[in-house]
N, C-alpha and C. Protein backbone atom coordinates (compact mmCIF):
# COMPACT_ATOMS: atom_id res chain seq x y z
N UNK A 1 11.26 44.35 14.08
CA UNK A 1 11.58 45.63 13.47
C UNK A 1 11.85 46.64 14.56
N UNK A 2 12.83 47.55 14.39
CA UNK A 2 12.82 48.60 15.32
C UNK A 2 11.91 49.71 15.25
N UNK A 3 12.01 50.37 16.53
CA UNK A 3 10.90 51.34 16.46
C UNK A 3 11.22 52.58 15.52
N UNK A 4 12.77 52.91 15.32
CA UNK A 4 13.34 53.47 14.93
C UNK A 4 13.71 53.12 13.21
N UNK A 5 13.46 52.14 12.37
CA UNK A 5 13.74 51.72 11.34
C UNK A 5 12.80 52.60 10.47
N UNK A 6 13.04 52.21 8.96
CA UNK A 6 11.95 52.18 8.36
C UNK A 6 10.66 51.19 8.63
N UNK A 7 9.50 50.95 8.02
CA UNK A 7 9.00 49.86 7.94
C UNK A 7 9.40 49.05 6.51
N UNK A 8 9.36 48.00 6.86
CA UNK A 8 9.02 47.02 5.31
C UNK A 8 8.34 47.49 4.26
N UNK A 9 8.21 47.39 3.15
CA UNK A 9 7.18 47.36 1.98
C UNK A 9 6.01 47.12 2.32
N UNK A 10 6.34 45.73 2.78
CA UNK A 10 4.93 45.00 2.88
C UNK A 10 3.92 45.46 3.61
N UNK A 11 4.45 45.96 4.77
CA UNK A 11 3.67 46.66 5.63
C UNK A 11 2.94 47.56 5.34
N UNK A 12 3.65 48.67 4.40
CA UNK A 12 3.59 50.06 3.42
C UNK A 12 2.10 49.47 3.40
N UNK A 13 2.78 48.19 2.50
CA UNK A 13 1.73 47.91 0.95
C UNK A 13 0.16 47.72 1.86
N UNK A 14 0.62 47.06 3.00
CA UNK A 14 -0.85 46.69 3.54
C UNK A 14 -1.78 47.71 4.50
N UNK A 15 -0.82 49.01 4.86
CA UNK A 15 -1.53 50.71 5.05
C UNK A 15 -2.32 50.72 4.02
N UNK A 16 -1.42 51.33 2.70
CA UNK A 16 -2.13 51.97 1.90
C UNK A 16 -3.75 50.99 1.58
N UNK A 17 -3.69 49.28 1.25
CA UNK A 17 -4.92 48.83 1.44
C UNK A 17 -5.62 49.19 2.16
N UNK A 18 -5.34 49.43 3.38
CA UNK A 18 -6.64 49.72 4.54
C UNK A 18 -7.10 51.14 4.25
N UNK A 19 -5.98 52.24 3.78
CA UNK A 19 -6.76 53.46 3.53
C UNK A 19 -7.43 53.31 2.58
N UNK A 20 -7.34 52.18 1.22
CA UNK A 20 -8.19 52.76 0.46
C UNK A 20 -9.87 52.10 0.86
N UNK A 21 -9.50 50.62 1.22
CA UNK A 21 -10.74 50.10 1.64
C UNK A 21 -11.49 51.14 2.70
N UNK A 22 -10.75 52.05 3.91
CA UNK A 22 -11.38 53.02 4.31
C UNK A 22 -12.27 53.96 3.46
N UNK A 23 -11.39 54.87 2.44
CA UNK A 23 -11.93 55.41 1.72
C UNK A 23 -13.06 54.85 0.89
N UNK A 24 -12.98 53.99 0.63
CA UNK A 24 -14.26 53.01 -0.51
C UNK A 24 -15.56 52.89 0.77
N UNK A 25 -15.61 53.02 2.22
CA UNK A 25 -16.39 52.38 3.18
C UNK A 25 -17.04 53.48 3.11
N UNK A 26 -16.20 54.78 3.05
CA UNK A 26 -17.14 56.07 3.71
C UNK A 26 -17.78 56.38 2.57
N UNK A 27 -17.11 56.81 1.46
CA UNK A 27 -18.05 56.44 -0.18
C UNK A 27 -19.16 55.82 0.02
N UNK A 28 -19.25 54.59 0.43
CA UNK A 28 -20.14 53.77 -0.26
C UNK A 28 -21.80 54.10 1.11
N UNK A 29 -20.94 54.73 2.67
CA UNK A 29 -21.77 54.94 3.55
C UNK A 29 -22.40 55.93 2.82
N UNK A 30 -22.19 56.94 2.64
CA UNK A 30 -22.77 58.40 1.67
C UNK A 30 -23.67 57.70 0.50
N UNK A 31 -23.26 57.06 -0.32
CA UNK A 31 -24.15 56.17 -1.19
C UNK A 31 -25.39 55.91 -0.45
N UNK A 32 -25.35 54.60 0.39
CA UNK A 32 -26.15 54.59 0.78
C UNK A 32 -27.22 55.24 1.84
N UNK A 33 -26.30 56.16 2.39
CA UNK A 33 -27.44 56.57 3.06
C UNK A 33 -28.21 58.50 2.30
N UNK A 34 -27.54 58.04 0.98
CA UNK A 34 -28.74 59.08 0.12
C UNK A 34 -29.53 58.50 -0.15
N UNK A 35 -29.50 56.89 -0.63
CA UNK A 35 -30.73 56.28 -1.31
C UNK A 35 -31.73 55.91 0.04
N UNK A 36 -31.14 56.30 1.21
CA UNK A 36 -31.87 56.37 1.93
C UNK A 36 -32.93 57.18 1.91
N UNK A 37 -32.22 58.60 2.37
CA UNK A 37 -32.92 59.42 2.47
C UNK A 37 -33.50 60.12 1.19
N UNK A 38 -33.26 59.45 0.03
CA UNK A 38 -34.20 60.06 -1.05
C UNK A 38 -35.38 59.22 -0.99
N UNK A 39 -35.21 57.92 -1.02
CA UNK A 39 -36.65 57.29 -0.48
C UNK A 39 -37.67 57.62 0.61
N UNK A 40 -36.66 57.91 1.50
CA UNK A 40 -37.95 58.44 2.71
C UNK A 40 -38.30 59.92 2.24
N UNK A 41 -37.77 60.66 1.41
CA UNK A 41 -38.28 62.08 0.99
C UNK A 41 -39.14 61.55 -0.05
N UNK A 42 -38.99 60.76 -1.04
CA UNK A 42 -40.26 60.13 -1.86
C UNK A 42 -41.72 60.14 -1.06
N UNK A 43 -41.00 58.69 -0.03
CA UNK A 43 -42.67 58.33 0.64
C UNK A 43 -43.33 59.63 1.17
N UNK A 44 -42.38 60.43 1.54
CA UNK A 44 -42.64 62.09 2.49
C UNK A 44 -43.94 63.06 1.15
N UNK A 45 -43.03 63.31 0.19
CA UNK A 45 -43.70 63.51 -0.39
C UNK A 45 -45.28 63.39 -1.17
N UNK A 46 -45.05 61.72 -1.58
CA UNK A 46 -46.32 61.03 -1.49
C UNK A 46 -47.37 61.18 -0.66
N UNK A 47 -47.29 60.68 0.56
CA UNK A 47 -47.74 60.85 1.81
C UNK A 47 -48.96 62.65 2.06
N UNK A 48 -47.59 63.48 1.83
CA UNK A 48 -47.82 65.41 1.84
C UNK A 48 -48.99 65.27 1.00
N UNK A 49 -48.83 64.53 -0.42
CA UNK A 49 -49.85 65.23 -1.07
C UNK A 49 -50.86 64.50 -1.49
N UNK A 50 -51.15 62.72 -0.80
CA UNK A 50 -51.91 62.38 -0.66
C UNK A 50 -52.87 62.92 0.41
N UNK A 51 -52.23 63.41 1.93
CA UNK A 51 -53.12 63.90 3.26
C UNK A 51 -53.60 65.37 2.48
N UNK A 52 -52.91 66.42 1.65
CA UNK A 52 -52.92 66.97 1.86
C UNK A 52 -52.16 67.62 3.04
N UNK A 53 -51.26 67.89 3.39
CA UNK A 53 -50.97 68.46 4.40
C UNK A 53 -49.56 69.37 4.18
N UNK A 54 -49.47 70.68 4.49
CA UNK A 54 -48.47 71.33 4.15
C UNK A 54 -47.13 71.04 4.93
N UNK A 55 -47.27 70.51 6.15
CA UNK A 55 -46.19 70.19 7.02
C UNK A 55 -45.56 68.99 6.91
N UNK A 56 -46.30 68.28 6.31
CA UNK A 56 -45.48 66.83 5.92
C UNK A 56 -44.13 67.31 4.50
N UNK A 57 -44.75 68.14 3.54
CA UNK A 57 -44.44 68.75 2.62
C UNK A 57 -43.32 69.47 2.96
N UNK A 58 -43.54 70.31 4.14
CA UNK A 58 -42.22 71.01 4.50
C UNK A 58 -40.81 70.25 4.97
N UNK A 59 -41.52 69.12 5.78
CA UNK A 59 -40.63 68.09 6.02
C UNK A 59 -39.82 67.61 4.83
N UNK A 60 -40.30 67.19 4.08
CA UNK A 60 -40.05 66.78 2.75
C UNK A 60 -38.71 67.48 1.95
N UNK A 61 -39.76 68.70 2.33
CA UNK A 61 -38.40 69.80 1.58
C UNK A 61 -37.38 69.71 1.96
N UNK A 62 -36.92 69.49 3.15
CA UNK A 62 -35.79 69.75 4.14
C UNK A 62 -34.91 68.43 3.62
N UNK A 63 -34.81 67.54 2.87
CA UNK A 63 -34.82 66.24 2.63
C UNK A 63 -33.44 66.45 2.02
N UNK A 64 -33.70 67.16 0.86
CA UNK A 64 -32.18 67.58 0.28
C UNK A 64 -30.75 68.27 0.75
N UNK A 65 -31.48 68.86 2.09
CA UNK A 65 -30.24 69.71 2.70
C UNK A 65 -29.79 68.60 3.86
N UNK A 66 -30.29 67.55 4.28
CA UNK A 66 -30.38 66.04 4.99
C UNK A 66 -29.07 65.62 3.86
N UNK A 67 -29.71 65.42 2.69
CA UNK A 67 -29.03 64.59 1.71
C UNK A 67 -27.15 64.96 1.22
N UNK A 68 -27.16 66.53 1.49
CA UNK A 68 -26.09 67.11 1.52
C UNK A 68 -25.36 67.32 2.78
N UNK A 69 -25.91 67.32 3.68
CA UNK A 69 -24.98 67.07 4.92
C UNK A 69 -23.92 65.48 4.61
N UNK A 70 -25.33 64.55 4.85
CA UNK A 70 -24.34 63.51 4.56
C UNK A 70 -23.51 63.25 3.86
N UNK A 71 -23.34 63.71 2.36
CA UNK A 71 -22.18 63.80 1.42
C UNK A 71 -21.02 64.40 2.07
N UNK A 72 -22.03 65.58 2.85
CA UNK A 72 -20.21 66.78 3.21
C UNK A 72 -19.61 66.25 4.36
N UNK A 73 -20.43 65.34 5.25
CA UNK A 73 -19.88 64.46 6.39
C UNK A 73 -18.81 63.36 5.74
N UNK A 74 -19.19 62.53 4.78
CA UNK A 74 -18.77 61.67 4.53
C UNK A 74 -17.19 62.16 3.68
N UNK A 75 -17.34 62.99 2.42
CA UNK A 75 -16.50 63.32 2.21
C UNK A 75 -15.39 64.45 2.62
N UNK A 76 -16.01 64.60 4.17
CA UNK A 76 -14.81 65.58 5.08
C UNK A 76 -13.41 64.77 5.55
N UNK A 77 -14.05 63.33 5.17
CA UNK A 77 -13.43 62.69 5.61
C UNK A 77 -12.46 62.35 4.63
N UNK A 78 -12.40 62.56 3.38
CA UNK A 78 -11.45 61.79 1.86
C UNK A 78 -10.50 62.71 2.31
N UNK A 79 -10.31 63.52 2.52
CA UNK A 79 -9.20 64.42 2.40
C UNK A 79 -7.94 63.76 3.09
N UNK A 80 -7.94 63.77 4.22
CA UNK A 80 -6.65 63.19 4.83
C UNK A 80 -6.65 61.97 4.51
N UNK A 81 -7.08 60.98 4.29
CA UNK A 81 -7.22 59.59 4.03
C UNK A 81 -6.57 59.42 2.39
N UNK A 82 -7.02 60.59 1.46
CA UNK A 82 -6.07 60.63 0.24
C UNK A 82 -4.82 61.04 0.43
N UNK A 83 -4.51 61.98 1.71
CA UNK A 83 -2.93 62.82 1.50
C UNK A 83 -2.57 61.37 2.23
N UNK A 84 -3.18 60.87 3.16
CA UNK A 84 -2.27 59.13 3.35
C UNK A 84 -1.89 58.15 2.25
N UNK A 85 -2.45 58.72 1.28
CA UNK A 85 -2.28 57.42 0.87
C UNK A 85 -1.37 58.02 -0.78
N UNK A 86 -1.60 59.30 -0.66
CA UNK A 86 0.02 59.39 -1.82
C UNK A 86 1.01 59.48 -1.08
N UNK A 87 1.04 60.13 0.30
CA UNK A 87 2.30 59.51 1.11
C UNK A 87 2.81 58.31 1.22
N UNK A 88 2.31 57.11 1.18
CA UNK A 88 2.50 55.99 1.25
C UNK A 88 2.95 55.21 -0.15
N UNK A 89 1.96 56.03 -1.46
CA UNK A 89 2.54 55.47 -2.86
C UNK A 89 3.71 56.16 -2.78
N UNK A 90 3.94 57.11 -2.42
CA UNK A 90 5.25 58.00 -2.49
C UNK A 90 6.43 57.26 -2.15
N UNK A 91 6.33 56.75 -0.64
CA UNK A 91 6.84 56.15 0.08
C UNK A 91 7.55 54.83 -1.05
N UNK A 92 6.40 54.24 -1.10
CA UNK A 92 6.75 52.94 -1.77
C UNK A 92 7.07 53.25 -3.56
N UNK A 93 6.83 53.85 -3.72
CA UNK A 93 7.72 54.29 -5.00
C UNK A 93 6.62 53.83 -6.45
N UNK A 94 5.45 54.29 -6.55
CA UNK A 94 4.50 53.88 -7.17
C UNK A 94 4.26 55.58 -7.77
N UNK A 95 4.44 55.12 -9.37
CA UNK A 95 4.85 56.53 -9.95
C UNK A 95 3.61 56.70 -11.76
N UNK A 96 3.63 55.20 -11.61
CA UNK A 96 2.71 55.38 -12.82
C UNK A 96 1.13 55.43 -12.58
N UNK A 97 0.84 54.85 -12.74
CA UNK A 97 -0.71 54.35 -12.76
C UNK A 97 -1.17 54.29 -10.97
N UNK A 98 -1.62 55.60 -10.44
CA UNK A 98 -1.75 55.95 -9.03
C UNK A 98 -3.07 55.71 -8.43
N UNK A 99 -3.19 55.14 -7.52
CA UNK A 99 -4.92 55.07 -7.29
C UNK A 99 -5.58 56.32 -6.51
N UNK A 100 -4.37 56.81 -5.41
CA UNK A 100 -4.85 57.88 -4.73
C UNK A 100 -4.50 58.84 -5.84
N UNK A 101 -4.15 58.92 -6.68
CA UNK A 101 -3.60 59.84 -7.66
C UNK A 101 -4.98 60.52 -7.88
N UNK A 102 -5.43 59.15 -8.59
CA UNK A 102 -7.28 59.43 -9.60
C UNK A 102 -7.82 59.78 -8.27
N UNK A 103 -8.20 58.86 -7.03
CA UNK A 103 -9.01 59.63 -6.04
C UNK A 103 -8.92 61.08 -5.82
N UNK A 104 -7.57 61.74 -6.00
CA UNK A 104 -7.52 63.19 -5.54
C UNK A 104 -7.68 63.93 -6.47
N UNK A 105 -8.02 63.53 -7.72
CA UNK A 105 -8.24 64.56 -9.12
C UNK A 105 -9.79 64.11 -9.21
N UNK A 106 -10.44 62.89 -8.53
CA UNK A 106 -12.11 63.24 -8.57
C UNK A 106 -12.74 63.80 -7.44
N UNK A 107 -11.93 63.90 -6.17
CA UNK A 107 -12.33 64.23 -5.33
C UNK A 107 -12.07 65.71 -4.31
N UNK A 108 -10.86 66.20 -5.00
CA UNK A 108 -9.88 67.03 -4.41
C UNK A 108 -9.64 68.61 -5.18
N UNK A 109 -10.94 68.16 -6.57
CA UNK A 109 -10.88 69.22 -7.54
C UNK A 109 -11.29 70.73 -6.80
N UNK A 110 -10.40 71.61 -6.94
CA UNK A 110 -10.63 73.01 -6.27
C UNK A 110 -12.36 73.29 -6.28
N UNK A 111 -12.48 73.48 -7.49
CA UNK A 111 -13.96 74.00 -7.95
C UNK A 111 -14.61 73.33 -6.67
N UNK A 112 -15.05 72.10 -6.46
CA UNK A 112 -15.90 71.70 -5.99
C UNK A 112 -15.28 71.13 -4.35
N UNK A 113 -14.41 71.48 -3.82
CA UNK A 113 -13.82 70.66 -2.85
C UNK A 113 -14.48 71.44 -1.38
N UNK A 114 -14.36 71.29 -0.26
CA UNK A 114 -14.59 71.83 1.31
C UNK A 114 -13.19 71.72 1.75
N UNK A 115 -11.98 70.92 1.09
CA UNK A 115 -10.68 70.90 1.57
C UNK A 115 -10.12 72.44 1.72
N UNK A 116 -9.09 72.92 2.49
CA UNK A 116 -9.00 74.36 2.25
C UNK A 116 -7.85 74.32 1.38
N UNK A 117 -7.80 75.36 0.49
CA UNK A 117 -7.40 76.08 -0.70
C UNK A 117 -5.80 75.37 -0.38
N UNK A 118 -5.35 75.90 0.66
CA UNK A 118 -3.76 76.04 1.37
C UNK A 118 -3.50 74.42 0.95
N UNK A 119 -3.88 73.57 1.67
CA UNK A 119 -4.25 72.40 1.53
C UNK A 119 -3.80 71.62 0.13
N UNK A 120 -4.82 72.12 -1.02
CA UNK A 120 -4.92 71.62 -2.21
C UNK A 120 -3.64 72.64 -2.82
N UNK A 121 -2.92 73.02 -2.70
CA UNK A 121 -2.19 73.91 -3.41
C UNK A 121 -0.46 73.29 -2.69
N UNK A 122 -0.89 72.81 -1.76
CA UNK A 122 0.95 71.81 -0.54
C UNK A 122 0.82 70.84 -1.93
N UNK A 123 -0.81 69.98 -2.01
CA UNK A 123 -0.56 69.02 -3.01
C UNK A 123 -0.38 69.13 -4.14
N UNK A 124 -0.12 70.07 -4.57
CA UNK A 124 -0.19 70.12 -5.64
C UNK A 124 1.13 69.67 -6.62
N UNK A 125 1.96 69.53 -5.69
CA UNK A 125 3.15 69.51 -6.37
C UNK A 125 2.97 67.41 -6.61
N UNK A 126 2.12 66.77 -5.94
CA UNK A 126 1.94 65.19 -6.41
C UNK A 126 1.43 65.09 -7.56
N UNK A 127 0.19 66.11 -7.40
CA UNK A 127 -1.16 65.45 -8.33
C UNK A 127 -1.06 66.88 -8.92
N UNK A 128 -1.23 66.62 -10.44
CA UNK A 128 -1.24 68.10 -11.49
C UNK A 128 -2.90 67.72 -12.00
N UNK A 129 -3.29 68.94 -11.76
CA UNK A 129 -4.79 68.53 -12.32
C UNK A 129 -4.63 68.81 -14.07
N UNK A 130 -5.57 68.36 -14.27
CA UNK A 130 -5.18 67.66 -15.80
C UNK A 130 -6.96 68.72 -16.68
């Protein structure tokens, strides 16, 4: 192939796989590492108010803002990894039934997004929120 060509389909076809299996990896890292850290804020807890002790407790507390970092780490990351990958359905001409389509209407929703505004509003002209 030239450097200068298009690429193949196939090739297309086998990007967009890797972004989504990307996307599904960092998902599923955030998954797990809440059930992480909600378990160790369990035992934390337990622990606080079996010793008695207010500092284990405080620890404890801190557990949830732990638990939300990692979500906002993990999903800082969907953003460009979805605009790859309607570029690529785009590309390849995939118009009905979209996978990054649904990813960016559960993940990309204004209300709840860290993506910036500017951002979600370029896309807007792919994905119509519904």
């Amino acid at each position: 192939m030239d450097e200068r060509g298009t690429p193949d389909p196939e090739s297309l076809r086998l990007e967009l796989q890797e972004v989504m299996v990307t996307f599904r990896h960092w998902t599923l890292q955030a998954a797990q590492a809440t059930g992480i850290l909600a378990t160790g804020d369990a035992l934390l807890i337990t622990y606080g108010f079996a010793q008695r002790q207010a500092g284990i407790l405080l620890v404890a507390s801190s557990m949830p803002l732990a638990i939300l970092a990692v979500y906002v780490g993990a999903m800082s990351v969907a953003p460009p990894l979805i605009n790859l990958a309607l570029r690529l359905e785009r590309r390849l001409l995939i118009r009905g039934d979209s996978l990054a389509v649904t990813y960016a209407r559960m993940h990309l929703q204004p209300s709840a997004s860290t993506f910036p505004v500017s951002k979600i509003l370029m896309m807007k002209k792919y994905v119509t929120w519904t």
